[in-house]
N, C-alpha and C. Protein backbone atom coordinates (compact mmCIF):
# COMPACT_ATOMS: atom_id res chain seq x y z
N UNK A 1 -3.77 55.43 10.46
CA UNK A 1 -3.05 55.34 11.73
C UNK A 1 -3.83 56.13 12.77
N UNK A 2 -4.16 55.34 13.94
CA UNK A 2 -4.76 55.86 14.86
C UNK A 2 -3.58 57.51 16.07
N UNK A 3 -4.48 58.31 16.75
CA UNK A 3 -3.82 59.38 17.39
C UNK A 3 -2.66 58.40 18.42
N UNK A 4 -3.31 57.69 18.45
CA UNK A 4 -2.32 56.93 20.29
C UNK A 4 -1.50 56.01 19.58
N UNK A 5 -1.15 56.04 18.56
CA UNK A 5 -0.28 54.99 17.99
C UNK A 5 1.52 54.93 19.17
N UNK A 6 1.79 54.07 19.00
CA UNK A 6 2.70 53.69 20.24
C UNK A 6 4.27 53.12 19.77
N UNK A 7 5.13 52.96 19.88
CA UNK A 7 6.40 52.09 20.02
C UNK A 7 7.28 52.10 20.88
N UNK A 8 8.12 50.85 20.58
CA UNK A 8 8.88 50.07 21.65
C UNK A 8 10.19 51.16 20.94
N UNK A 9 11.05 51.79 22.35
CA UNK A 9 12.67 52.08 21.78
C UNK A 9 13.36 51.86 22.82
N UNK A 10 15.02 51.74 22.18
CA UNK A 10 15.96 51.80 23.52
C UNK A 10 16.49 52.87 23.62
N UNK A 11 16.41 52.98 25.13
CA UNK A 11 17.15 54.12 25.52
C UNK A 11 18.84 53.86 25.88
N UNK A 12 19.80 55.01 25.49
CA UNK A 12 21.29 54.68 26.30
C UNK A 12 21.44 55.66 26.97
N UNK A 13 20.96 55.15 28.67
CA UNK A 13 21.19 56.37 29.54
C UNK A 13 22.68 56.89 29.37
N UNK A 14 23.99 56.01 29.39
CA UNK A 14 25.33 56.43 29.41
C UNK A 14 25.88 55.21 29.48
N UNK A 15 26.79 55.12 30.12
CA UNK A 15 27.68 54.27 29.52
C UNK A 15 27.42 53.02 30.51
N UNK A 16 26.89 51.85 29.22
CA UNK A 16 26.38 50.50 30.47
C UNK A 16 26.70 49.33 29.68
N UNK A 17 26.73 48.36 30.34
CA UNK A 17 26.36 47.18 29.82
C UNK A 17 25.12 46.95 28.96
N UNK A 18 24.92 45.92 28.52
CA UNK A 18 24.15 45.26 27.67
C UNK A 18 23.05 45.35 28.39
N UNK A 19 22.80 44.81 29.94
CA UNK A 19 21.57 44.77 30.49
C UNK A 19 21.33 46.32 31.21
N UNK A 20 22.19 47.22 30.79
CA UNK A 20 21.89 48.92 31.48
C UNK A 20 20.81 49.44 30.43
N UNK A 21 20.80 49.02 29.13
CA UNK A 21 19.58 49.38 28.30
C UNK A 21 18.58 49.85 28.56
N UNK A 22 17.70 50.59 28.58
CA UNK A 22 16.80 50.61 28.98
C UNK A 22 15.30 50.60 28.18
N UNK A 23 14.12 50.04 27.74
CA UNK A 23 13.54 49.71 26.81
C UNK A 23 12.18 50.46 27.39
N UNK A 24 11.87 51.01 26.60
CA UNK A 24 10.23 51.90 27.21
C UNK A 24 9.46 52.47 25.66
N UNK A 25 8.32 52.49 26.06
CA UNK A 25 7.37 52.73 25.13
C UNK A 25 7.02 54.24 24.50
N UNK A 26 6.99 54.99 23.65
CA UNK A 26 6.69 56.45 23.44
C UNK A 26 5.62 56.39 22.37
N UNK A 27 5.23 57.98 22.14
CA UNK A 27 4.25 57.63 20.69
C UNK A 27 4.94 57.86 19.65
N UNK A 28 4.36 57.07 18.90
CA UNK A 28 5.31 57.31 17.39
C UNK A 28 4.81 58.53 16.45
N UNK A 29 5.95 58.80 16.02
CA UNK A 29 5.87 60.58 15.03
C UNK A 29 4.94 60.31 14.05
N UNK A 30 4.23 61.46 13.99
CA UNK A 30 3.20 61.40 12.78
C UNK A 30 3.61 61.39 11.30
N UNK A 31 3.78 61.05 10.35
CA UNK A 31 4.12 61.02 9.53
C UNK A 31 3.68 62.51 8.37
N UNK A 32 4.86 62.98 7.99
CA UNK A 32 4.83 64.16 6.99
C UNK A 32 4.32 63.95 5.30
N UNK A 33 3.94 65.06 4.97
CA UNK A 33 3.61 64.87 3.89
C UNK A 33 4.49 64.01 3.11
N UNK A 34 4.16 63.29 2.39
CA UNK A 34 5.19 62.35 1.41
C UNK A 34 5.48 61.05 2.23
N UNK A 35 5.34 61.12 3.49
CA UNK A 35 5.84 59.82 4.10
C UNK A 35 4.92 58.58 4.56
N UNK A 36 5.70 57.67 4.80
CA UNK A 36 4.79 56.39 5.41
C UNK A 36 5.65 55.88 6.73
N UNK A 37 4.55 54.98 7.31
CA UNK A 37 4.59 54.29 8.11
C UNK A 37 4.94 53.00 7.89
N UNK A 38 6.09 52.37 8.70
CA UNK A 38 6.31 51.03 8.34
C UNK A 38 6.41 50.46 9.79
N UNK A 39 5.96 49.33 9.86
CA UNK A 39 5.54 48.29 10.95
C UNK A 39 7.26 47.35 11.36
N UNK A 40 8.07 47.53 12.13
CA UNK A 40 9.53 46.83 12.29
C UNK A 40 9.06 45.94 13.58
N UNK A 41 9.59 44.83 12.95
CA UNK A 41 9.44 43.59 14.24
C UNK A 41 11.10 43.24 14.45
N UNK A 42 12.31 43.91 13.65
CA UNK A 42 12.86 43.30 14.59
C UNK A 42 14.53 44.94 13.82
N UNK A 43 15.37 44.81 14.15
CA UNK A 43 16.45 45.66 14.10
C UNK A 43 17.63 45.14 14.54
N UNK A 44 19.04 45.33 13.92
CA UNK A 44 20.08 44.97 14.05
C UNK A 44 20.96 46.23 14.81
N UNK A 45 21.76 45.82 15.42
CA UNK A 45 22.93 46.83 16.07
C UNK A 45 24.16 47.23 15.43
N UNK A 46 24.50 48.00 14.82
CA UNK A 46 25.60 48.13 14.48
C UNK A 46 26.79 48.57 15.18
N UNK A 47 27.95 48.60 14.65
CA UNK A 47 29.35 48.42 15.54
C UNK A 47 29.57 49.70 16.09
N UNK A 48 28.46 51.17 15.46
CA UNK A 48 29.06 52.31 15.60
C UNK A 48 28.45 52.39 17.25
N UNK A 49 26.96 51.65 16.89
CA UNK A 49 26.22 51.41 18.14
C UNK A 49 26.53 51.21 19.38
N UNK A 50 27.53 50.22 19.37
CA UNK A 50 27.97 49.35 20.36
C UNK A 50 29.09 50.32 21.10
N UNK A 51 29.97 50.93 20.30
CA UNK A 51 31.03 51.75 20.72
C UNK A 51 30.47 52.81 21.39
N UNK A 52 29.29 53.47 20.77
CA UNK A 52 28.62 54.55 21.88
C UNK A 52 28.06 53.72 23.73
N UNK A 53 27.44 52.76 23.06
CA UNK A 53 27.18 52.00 24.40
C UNK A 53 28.60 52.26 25.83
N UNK A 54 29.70 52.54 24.73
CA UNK A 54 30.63 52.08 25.36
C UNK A 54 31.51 53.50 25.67
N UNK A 55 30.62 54.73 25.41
CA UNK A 55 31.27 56.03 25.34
C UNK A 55 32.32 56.09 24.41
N UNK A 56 32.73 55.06 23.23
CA UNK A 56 33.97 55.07 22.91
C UNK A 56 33.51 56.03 21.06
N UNK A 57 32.60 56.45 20.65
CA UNK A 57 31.92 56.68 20.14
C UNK A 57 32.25 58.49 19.56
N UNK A 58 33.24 58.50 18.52
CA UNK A 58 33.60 60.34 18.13
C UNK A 58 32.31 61.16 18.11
N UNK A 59 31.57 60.86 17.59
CA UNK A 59 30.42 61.51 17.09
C UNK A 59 29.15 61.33 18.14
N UNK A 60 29.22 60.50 19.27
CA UNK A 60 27.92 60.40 19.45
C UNK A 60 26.98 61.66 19.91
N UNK A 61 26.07 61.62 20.44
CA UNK A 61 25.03 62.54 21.42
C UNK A 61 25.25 62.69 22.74
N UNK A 62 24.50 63.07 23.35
CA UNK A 62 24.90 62.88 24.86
C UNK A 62 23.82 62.11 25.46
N UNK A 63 24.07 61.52 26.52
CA UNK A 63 23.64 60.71 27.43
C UNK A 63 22.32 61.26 28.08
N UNK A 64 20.80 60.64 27.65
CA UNK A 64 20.77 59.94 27.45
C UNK A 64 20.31 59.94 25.75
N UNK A 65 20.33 59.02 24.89
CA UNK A 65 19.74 59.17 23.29
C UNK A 65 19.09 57.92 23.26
N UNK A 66 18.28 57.52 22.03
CA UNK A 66 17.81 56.61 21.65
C UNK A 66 19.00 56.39 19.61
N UNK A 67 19.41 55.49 20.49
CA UNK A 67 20.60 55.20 19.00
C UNK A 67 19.59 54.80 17.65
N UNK A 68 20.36 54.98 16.88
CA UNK A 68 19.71 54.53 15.29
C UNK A 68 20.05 55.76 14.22
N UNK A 69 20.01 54.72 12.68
CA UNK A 69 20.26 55.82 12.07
C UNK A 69 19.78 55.48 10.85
């Protein structure tokens, strides 16, 4: 894996619609001893997801996060 290695994430500034998303590029974490790198072309949303989208969310982070788990 090259130093400038790159990926696509979403951001949830706070509480938006579907098109408030916001999608931007960062570098991706270097990987720790024991670990690998895996290449994702695509990811599903889950319901806990959607409810944070929606502030409705017990547990979430604060505004802004990149969701996933």
């Amino acid at each position: 894996m090259s130093d400038s290695a790159r990926l696509v994430e979403v951001v949830l500034p706070g509480v938006v619609e579907p098109e408030g998303l916001q999608v931007r590029e960062a570098e991706a974490p270097v990987p720790g001893e024991g670990e690998v790198v895996l290449a994702t072309e695509a990811s599903g949303v889950s319901f806990a997801e959607q409810q944070m989208r929606r502030g409705r969310y017990f547990d979430q982070p604060p505004f802004p996060f990149v969701p996933g788990y």
